[in-house]
Protein backbone atom coordinates (compact mmCIF):
# COMPACT_ATOMS: atom_id res chain seq x y z
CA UNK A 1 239.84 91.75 17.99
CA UNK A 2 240.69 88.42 17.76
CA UNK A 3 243.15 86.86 15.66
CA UNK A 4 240.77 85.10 13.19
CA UNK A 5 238.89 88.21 12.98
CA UNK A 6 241.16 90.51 11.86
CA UNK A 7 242.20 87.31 9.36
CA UNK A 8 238.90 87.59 7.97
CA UNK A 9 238.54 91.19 7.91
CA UNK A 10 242.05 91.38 5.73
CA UNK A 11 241.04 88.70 3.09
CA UNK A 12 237.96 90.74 2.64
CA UNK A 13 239.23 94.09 2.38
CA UNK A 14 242.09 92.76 -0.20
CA UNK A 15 239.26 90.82 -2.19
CA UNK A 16 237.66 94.03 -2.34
CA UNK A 17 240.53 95.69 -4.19
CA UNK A 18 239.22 94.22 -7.63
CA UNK A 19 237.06 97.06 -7.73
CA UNK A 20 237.12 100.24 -9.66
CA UNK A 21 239.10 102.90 -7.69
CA UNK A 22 236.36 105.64 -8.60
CA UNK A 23 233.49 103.43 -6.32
CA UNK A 24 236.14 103.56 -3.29
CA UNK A 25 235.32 100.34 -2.03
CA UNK A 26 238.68 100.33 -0.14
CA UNK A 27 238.93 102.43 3.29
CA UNK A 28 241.63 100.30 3.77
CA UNK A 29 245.68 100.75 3.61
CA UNK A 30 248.12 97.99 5.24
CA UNK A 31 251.61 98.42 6.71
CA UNK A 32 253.77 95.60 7.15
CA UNK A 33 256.72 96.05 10.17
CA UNK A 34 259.83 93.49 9.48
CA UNK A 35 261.94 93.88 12.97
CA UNK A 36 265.19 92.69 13.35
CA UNK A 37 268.00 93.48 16.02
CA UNK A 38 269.47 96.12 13.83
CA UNK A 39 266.65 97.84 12.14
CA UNK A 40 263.03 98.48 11.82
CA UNK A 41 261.50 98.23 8.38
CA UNK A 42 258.17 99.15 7.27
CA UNK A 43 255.70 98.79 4.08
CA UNK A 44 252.79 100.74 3.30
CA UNK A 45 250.05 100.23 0.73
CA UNK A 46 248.03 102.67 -0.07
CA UNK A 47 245.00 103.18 -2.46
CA UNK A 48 245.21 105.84 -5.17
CA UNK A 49 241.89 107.15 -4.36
CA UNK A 50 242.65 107.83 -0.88
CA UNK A 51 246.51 109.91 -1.80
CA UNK A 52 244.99 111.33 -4.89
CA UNK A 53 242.03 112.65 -2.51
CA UNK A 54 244.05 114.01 0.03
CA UNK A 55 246.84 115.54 -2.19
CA UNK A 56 244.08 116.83 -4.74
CA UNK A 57 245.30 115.11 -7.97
CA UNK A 58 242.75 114.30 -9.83
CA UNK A 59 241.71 111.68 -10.98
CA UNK A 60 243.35 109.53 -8.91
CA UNK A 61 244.57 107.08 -11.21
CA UNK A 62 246.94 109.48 -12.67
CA UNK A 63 248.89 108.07 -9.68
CA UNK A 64 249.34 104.82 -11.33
CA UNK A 65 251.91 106.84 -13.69
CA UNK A 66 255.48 105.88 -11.64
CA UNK A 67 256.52 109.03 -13.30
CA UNK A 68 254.63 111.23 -11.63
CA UNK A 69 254.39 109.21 -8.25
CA UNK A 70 258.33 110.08 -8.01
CA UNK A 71 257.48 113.75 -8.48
CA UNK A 72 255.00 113.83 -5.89
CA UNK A 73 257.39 111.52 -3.62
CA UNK A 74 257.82 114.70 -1.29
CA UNK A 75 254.40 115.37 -0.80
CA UNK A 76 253.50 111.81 -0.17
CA UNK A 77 256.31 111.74 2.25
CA UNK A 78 255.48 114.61 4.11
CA UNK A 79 251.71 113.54 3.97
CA UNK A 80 252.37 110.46 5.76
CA UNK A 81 254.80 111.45 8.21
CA UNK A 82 252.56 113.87 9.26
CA UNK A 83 249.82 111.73 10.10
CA UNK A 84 251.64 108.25 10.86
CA UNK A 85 254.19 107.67 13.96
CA UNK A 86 256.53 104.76 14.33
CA UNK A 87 258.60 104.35 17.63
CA UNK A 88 259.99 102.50 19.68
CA UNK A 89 260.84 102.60 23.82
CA UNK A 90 258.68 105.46 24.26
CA UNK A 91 261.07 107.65 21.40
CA UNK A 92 259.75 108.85 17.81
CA UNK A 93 261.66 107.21 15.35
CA UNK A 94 263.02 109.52 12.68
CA UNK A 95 263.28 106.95 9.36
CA UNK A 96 261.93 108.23 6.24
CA UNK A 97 259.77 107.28 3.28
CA UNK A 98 261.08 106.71 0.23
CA UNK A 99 260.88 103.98 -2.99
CA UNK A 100 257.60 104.10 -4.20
CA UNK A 101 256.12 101.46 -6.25
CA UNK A 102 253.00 101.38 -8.39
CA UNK A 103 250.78 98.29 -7.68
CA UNK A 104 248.71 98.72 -11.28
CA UNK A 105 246.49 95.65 -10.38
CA UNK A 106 245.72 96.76 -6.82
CA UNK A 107 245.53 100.88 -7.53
CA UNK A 108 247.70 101.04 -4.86
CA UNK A 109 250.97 102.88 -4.20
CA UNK A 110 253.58 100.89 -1.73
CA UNK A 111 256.82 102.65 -0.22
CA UNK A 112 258.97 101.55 2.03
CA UNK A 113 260.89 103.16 5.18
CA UNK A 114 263.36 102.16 7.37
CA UNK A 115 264.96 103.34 10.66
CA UNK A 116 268.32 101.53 11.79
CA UNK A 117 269.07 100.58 15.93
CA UNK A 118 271.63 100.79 17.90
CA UNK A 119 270.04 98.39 19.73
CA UNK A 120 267.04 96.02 19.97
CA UNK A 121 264.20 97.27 20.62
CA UNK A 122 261.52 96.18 23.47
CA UNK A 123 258.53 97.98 22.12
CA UNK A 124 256.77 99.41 18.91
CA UNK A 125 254.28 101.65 18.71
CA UNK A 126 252.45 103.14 15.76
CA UNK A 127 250.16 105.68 16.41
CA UNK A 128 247.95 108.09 14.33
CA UNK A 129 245.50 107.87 11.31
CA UNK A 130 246.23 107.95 7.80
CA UNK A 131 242.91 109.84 6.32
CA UNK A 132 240.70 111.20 8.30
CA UNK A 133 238.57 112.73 5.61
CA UNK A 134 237.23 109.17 5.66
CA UNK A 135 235.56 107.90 9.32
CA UNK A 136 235.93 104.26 7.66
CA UNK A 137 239.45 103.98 7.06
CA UNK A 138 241.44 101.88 8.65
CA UNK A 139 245.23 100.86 8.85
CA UNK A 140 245.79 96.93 8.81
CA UNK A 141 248.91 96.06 10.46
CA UNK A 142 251.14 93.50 10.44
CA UNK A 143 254.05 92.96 12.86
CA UNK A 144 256.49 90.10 11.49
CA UNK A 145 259.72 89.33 13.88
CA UNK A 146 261.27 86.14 11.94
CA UNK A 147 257.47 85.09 11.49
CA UNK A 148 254.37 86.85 11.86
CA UNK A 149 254.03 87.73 15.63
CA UNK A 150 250.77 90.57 15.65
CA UNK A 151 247.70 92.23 13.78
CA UNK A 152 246.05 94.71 14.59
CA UNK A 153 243.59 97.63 12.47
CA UNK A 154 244.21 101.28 14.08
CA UNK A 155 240.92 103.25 12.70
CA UNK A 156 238.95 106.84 13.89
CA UNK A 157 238.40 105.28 17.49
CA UNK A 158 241.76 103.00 18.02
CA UNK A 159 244.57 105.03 16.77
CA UNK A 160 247.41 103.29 18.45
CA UNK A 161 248.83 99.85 18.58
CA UNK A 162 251.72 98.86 20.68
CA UNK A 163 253.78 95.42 20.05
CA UNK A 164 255.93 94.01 22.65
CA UNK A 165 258.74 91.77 21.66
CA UNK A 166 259.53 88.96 22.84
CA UNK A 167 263.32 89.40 23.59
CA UNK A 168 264.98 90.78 27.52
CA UNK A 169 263.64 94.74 26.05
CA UNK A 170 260.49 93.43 25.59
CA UNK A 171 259.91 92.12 29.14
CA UNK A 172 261.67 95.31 30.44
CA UNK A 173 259.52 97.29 28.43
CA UNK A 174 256.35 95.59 30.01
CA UNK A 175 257.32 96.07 33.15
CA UNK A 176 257.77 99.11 32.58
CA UNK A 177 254.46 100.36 31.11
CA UNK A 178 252.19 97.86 33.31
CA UNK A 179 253.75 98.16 37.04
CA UNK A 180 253.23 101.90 37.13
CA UNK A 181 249.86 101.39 35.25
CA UNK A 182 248.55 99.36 38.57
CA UNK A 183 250.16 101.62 40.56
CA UNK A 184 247.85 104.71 39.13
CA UNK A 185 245.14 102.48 38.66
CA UNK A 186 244.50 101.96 42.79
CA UNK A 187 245.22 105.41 43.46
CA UNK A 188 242.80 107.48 41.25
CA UNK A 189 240.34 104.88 42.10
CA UNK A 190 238.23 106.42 44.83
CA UNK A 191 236.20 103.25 45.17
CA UNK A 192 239.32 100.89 45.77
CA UNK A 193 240.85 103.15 48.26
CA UNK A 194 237.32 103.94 49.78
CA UNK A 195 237.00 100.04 51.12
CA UNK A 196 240.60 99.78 52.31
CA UNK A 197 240.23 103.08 54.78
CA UNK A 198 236.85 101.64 55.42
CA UNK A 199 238.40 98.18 56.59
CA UNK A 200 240.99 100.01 58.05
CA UNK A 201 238.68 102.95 60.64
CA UNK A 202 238.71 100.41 63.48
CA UNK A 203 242.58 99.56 63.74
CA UNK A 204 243.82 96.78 64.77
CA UNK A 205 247.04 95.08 65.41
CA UNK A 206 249.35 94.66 63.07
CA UNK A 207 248.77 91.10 62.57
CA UNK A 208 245.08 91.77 62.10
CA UNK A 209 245.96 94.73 59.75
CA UNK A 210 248.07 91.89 57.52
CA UNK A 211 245.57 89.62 57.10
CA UNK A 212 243.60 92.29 55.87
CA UNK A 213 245.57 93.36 53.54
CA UNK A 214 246.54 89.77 52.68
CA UNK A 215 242.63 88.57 51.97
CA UNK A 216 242.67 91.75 49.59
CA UNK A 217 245.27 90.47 47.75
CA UNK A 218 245.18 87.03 47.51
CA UNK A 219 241.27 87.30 46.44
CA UNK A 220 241.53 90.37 43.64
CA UNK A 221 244.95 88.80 42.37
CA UNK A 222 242.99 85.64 41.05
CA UNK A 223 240.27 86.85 39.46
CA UNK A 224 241.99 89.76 38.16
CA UNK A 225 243.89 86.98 36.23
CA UNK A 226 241.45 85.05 35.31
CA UNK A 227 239.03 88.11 33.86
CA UNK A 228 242.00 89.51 32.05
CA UNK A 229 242.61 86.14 30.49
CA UNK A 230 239.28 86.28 29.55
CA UNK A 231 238.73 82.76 31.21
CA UNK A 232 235.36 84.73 33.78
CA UNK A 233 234.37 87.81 32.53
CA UNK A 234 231.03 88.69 34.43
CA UNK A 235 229.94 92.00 33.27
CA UNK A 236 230.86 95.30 34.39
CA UNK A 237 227.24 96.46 35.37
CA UNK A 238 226.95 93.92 37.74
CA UNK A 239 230.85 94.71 39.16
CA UNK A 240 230.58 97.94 39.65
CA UNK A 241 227.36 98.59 41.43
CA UNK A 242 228.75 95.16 43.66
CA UNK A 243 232.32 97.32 44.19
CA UNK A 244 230.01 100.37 45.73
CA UNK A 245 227.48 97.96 47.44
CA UNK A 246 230.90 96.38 49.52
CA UNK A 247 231.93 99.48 50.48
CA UNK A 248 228.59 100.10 52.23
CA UNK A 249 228.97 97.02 53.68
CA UNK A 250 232.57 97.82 55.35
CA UNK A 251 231.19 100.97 56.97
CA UNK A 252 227.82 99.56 58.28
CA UNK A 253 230.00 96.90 59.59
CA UNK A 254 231.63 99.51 61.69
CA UNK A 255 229.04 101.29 63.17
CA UNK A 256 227.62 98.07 64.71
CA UNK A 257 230.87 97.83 66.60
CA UNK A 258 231.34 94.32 64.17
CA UNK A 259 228.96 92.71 66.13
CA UNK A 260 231.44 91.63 69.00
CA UNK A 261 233.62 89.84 65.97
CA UNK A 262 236.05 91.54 63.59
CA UNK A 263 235.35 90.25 60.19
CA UNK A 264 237.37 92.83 58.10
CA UNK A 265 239.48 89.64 56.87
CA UNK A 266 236.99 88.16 55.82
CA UNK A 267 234.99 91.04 54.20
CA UNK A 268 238.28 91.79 52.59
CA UNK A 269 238.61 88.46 50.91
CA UNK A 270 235.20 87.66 49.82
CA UNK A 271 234.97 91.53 48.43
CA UNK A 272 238.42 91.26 47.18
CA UNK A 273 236.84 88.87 44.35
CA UNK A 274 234.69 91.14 42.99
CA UNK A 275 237.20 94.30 42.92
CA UNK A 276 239.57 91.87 41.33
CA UNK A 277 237.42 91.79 38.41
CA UNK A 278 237.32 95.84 38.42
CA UNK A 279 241.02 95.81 38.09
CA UNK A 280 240.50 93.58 35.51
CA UNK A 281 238.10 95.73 33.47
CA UNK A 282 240.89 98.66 33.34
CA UNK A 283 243.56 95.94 32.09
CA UNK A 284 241.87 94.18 29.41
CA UNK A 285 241.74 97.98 27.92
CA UNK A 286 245.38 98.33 27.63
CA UNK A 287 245.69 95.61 25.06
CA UNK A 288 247.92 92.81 26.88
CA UNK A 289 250.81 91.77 24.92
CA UNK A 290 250.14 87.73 23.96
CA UNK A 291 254.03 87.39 23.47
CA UNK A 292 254.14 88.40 26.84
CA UNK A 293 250.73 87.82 28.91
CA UNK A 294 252.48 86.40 32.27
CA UNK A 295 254.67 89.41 32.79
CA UNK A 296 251.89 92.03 32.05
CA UNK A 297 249.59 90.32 34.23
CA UNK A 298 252.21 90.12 37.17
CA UNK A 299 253.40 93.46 36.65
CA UNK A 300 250.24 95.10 36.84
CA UNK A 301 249.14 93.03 40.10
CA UNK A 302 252.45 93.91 42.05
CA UNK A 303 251.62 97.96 40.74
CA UNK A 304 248.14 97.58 42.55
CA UNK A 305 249.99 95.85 45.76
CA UNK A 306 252.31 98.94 45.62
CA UNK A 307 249.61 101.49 45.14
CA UNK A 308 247.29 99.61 47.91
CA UNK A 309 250.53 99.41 50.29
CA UNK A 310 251.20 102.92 50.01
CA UNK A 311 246.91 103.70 50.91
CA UNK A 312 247.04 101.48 54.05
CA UNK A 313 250.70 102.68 55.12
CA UNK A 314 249.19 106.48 55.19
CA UNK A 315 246.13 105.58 56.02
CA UNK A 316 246.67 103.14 58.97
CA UNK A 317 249.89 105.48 60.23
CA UNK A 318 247.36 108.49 60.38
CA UNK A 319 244.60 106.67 62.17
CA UNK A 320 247.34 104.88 65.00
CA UNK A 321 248.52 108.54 65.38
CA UNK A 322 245.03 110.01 66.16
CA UNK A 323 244.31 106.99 68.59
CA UNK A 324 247.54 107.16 70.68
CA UNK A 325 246.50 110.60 71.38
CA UNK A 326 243.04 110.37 72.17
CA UNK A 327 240.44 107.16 71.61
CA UNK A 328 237.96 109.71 72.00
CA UNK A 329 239.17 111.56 68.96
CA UNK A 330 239.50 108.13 67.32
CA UNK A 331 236.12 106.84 67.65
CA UNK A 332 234.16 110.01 66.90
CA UNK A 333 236.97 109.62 63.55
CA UNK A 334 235.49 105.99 63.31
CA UNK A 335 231.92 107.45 63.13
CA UNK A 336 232.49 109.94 61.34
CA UNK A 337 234.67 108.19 58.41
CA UNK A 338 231.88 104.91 58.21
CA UNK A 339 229.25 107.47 57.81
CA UNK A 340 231.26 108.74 55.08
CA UNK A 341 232.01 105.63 53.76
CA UNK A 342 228.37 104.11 53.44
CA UNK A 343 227.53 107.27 52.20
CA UNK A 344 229.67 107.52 49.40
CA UNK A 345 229.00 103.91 48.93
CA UNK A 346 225.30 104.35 48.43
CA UNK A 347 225.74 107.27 45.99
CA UNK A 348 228.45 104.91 43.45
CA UNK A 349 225.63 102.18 43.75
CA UNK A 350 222.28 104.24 42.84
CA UNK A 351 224.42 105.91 40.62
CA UNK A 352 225.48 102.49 38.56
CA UNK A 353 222.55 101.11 38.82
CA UNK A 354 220.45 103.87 37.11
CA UNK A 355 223.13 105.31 34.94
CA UNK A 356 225.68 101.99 34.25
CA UNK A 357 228.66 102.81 32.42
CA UNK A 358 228.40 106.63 33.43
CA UNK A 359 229.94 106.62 36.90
């Protein structure tokens, strides 16, 4: 969601607080996150209806009594905490809530929590959803370090937001969520690791074998930037069935011996554009950090180099092994793998072309 849109979508759910509480015309409740280098504090606004609903006092607007919202502190504690996570470097954060004010004019309730540091730090994560009983609701958040820095809405099908600052933490904690990210990514992708063994059946020298690898990267590094920056997006059912349809192409390419010229380079370049945009797909899903869009990006790119290196180190190792002992043995392997290959190439692209989205 862009930032104008979740703008808009705040001024119109806190116009829509005039209304009477009993027409709950406010799924809505907003937490405010103040971080400094020593501590972490957080507001929450809540509507009566929602807390009254959930901790069965009726009516609600008996919880506009400040009396009796300091009874029930406890149980709105507990409530909360039990369905709303703050952290912070990957640890649960322990602060608690307390201070509860009445906001008559809104029907709201607002307390406050805090949770001191003994250091800054690099990311913040809230997690979890406020009340369920309502598929509607959502959590408005905003993230202010000196200024505002983030919004986001965490609802039934987003429950988690993460903020990265942008202080030394920060970048260490991107690194450290995207680099092993693009690592996974390029080895539970069958597809990805199906076209490097298929440019890499035939051998090679090692010079050839580098400018493979090379054309890969250089061509799926750029547009994986420039689809995660959202600056060419082409959709994802054209990508996908164009990811399986290369693949086919790789293996056919073998079988016909390449024709008396090895164009793997090549193949892996031009190809390498459109699985760039793949990788892309997966990142723009993780939510990159604006405060901190060049290290993602180059984080996640050197993950998949690491992840690709490790496929064509095993890969090309195994197949130089089987050749030194017998070319026989290694071009029955080179049949028998392309077949493979163009096989498994064909299925992905029927597949995403008659069922898009479902491979």
């Amino acid at each position: 969601m862009t930032r104008r849109w979740s703008l808009a979508a705040c001024f119109v759910a806190w116009a829509l607080q005039a209304a009477p509480a009993e027409a709950h015309p406010v799924p809505f409740s907003y937490l405010d996150l103040h971080l400094t280098r020593a501590a972490i504090d957080a507001t929450l606004v809540i509507h009566i209806f929602d807390l009254g609903h959930d901790l069965g006092i009726e009516p609600a607007d008996r919880l506009l009594d400040p009396a009796l919202v300091r009874t029930e502190m406890a149980a709105i504690a507990a409530l909360i905490g039990s369905r709303l996570a703050i952290g912070a470097d990957g640890r649960a954060l322990s602060g608690s809530w307390s201070d509860p004010e009445v906001l008559t004019d809104r029907q709201s309730i607002r307390i406050h929590w805090r949770q001191p540091l003994d250091r800054p730090a690099g990311a913040i994560a809230v997690e979890g959803r406020l009340f369920p009983y309502d598929p509607q609701h959502q959590t408005f958040i905003n993230v202010y370090d000196d200024a505002l820095v983030a919004q986001a809405i965490i609802d039934r099908s987003h429950s988690r937001f993460e903020y990265f600052t942008g202080s030394r933490q920060g970048t260490f904690a991107v690194v450290g969520k995207f680099l092993p990210s693009g690592v996974h990514h390029i080895l539970i992708g069958p597809d990805h690791i199906l076209f490097l063994i298929g440019l890499l059946l035939t051998g090679g020298s090692l010079r050839r074998l580098a400018l493979i690898v090379t054309g890969f990267t250089v061509a799926h590094s750029l547009t994986l930037s420039l689809a995660a920056l959202n600056l060419v997006t082409p959709p994802a059912r054209l990508i996908e069935p164009a990811i399986a349809l290369s693949i086919v192409v790789v293996g056919a390419d073998n079988l016909m011996g390449h024709q008396g010229r090895d164009l793997r380079a090549w193949f892996a370049f031009g190809f390498g554009f459109i699985h760039g945009f793949g990788f892309a797909n997966v990142l723009r899903e993780m939510s990159l950090p604006a405060r901190a869009l060049g290290w993602s990006l180059l984080s996640f790119n050197v993950g998949v180099e690491i992840g690709q290196l490790l496929v064509v180190a095993v890969v090309a190792t195994a197949l130089a092994a089987v050749r030194s002992r017998s070319e026989s043995a290694a071009r029955r392997l080179t049949f028998v793998g392309s077949v493979g290959v163009i096989t498994a190439g064909a299925f992905w692209f029927v597949q995403r072309i008659v069922f898009p989205g479902g491979s």
